[in-house]
C-alpha atoms as a PDB file:
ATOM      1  CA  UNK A   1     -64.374  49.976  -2.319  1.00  0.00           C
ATOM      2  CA  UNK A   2     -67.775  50.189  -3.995  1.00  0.00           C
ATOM      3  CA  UNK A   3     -68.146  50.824  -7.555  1.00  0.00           C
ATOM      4  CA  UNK A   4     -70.176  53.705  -6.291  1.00  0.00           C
ATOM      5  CA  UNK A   5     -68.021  55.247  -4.066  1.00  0.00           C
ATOM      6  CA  UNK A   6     -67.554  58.175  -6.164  1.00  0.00           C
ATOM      7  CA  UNK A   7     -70.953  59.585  -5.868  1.00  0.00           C
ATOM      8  CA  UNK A   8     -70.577  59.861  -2.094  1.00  0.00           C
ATOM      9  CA  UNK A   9     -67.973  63.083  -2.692  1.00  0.00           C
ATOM     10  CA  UNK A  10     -69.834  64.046  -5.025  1.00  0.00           C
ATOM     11  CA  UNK A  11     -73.298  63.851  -3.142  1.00  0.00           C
ATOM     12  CA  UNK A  12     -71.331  66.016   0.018  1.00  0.00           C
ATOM     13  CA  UNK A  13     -70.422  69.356  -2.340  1.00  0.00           C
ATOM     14  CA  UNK A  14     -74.152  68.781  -3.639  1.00  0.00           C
ATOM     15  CA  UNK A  15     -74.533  69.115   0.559  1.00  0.00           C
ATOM     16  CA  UNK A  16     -72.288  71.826   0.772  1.00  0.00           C
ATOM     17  CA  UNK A  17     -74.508  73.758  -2.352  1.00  0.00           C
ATOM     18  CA  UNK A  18     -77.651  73.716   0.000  1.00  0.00           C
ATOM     19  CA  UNK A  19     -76.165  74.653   3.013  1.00  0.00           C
ATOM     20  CA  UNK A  20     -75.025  77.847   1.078  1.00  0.00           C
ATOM     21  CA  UNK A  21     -78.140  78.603  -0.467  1.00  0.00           C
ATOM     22  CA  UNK A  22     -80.293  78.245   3.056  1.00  0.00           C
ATOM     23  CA  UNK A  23     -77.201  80.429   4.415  1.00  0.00           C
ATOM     24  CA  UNK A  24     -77.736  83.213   1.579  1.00  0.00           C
ATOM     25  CA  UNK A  25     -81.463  83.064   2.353  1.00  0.00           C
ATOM     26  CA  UNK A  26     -80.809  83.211   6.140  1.00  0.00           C
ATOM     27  CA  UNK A  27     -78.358  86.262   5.443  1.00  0.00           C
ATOM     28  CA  UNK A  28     -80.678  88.217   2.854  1.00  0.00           C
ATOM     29  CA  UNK A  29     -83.684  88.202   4.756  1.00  0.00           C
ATOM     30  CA  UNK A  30     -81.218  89.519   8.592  1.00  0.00           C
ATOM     31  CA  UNK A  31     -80.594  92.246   6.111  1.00  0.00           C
ATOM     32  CA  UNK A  32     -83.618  93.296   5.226  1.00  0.00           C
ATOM     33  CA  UNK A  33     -84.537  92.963   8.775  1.00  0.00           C
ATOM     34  CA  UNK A  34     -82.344  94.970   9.990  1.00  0.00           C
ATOM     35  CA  UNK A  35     -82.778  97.735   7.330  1.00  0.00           C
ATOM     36  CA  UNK A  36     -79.119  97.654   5.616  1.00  0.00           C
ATOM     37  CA  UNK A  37     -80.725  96.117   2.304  1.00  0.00           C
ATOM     38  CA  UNK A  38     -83.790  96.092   0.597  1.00  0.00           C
ATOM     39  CA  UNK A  39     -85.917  92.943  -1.146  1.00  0.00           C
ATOM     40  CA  UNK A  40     -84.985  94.879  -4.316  1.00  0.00           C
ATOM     41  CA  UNK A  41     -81.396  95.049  -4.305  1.00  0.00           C
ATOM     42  CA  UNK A  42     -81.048  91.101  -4.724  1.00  0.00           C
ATOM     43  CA  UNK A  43     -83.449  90.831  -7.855  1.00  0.00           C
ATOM     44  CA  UNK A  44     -80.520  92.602  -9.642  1.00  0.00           C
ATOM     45  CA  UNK A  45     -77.548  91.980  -7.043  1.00  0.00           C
ATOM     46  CA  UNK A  46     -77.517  95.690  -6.519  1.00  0.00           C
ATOM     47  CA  UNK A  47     -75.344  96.882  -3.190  1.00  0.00           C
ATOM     48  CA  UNK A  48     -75.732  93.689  -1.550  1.00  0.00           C
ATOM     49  CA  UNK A  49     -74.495  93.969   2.166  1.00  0.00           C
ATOM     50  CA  UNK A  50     -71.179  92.571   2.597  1.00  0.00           C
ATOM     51  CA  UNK A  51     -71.850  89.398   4.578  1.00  0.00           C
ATOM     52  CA  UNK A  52     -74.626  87.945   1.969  1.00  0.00           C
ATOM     53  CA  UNK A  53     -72.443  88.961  -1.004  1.00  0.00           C
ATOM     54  CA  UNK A  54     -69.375  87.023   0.514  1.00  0.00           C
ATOM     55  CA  UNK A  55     -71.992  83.465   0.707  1.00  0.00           C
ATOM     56  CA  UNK A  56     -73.493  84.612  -2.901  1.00  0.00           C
ATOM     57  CA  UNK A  57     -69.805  84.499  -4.513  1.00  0.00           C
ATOM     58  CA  UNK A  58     -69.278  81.885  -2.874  1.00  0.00           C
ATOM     59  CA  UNK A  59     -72.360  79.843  -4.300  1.00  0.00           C
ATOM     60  CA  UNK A  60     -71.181  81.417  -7.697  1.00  0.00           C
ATOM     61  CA  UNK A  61     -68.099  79.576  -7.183  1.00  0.00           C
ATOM     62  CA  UNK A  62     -69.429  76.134  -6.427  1.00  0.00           C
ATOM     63  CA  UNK A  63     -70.508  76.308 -10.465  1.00  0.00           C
ATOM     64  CA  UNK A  64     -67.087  77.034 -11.373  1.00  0.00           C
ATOM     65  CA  UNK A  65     -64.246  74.523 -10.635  1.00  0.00           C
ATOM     66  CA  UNK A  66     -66.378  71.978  -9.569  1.00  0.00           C
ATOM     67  CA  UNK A  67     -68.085  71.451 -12.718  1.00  0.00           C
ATOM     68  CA  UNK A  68     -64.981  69.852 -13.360  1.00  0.00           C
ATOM     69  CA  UNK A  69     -65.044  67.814 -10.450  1.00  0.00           C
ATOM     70  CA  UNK A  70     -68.283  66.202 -11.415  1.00  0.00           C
ATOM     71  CA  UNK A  71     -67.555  65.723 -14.737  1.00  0.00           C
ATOM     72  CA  UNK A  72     -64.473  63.390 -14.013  1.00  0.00           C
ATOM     73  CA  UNK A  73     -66.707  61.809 -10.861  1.00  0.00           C
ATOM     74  CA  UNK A  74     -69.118  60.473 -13.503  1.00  0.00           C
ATOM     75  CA  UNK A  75     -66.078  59.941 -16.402  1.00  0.00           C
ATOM     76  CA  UNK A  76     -64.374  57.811 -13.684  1.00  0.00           C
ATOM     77  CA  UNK A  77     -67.385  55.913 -13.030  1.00  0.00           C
ATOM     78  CA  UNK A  78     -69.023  55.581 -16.457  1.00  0.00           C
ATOM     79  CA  UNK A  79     -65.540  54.006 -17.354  1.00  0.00           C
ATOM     80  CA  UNK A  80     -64.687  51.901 -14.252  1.00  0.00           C
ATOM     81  CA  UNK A  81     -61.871  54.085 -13.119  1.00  0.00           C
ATOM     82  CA  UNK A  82     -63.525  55.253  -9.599  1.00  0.00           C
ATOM     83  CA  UNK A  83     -61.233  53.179  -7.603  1.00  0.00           C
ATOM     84  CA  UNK A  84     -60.106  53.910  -4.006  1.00  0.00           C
ATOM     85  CA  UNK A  85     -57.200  57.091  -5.771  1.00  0.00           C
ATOM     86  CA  UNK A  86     -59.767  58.476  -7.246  1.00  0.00           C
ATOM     87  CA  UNK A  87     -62.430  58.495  -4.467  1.00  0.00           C
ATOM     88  CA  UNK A  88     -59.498  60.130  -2.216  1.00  0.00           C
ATOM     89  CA  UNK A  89     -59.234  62.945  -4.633  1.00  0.00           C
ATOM     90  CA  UNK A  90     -62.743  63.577  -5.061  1.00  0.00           C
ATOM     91  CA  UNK A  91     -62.829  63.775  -0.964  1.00  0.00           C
ATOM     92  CA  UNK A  92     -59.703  65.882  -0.809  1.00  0.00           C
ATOM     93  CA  UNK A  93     -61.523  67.814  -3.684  1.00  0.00           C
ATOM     94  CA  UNK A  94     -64.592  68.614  -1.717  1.00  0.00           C
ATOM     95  CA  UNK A  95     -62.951  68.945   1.796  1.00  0.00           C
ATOM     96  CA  UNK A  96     -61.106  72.164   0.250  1.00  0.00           C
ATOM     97  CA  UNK A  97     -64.064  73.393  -1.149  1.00  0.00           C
ATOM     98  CA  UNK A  98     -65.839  72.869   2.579  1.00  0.00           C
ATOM     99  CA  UNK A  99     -63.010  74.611   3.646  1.00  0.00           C
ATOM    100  CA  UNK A 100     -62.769  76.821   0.966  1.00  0.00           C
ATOM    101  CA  UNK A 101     -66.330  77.843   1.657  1.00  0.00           C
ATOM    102  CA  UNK A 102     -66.000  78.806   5.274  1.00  0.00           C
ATOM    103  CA  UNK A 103     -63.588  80.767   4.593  1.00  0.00           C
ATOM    104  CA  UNK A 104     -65.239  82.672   1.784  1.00  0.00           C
ATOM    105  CA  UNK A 105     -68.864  83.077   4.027  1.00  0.00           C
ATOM    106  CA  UNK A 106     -66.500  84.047   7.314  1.00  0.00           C
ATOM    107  CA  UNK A 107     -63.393  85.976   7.233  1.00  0.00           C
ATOM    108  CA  UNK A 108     -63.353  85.731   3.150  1.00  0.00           C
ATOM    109  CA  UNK A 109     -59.422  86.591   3.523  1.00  0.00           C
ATOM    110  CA  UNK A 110     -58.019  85.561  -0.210  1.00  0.00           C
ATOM    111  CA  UNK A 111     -54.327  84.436   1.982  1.00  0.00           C
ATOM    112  CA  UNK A 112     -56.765  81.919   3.664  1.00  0.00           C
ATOM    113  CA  UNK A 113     -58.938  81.033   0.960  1.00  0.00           C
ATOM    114  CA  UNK A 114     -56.338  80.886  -1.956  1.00  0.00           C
ATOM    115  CA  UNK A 115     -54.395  77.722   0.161  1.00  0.00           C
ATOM    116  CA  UNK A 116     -58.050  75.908   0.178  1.00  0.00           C
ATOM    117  CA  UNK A 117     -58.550  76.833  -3.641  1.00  0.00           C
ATOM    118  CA  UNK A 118     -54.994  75.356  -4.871  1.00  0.00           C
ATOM    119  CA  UNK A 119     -55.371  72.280  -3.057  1.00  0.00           C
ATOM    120  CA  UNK A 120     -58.986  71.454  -4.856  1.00  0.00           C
ATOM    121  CA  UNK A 121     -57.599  72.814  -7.896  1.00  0.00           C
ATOM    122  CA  UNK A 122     -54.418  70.110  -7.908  1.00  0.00           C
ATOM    123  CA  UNK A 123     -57.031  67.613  -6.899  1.00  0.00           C
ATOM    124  CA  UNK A 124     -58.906  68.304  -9.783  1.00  0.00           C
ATOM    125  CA  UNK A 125     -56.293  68.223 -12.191  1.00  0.00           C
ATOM    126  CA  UNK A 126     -55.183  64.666 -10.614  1.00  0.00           C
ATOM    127  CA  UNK A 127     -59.064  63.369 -11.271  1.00  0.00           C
ATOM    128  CA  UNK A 128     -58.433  64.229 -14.976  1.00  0.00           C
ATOM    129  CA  UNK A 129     -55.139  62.556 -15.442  1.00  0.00           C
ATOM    130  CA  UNK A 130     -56.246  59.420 -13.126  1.00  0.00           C
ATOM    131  CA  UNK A 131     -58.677  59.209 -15.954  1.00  0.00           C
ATOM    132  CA  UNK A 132     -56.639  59.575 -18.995  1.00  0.00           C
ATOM    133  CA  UNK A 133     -54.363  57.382 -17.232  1.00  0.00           C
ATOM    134  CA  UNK A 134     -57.106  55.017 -16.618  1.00  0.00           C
ATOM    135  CA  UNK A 135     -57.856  55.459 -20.594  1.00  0.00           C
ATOM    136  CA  UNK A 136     -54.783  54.488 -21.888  1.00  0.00           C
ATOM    137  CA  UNK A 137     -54.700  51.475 -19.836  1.00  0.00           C
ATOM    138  CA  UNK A 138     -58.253  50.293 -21.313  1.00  0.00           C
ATOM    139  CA  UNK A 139     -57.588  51.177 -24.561  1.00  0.00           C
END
């Protein structure tokens, strides 16, 4: 495995960011179309109509947990500890959160979502002690 494997997860939830924000966009403007919002009611996130609120807490949340994720992407890298484990985390990371995602922009059904959450979370938490693992063995 490259020594720049890591990016490529990392580079797929920077993917999965877009596609949300073209899908709020896409979502905001069939509302205003169709007369159930107004151009107003997003400046202050007023009443937003269900189906564009669902994608914009969803965005919200791909600032949240995977701030983490990045930050022990580049850790792992920066310190030579983004072997093959830790590029299989940072995909099973970002697979939940694709997962995650379509979940929160579709049905948005927390017994659905909350599966696809825990298993990003647990990844997560495994980046962060592959690296303090991968510490203590450099130190």
């Amino acid at each position: 495995m490259t020594d720049t494997a890591i990016f490529w997860p990392m580079i797929a939830h920077v993917v999965l960011v877009v596609v949300l924000y073209a899908l709020l966009g896409v979502r905001r403007a069939a509302a205003i179309k169709a007369g159930r919002a107004k151009t107003s009611q997003f400046r202050e996130n007023l009443n937003e109509p269900a189906d564009s609120l669902f994608v914009r807490n969803c965005l919200s949340n791909q600032f949240e947990l995977p701030v983490l994720f990045h930050a022990a992407c580049l850790a792992l890298h920066v310190t030579g500890g983004g072997g093959t484990w830790a590029v299989l985390l940072a995909w099973l990371f970002v697979a939940s959160r694709y997962v995650h995602a379509f979940i929160h922009v579709t049905s948005n059904r927390i017994r659905h979502r909350q599966p696809a959450f825990t298993a990003g979370f647990v990844a997560v938490i495994a980046l962060w002690a592959t690296l303090a693992v991968h510490l203590l063995r450099i130190a």
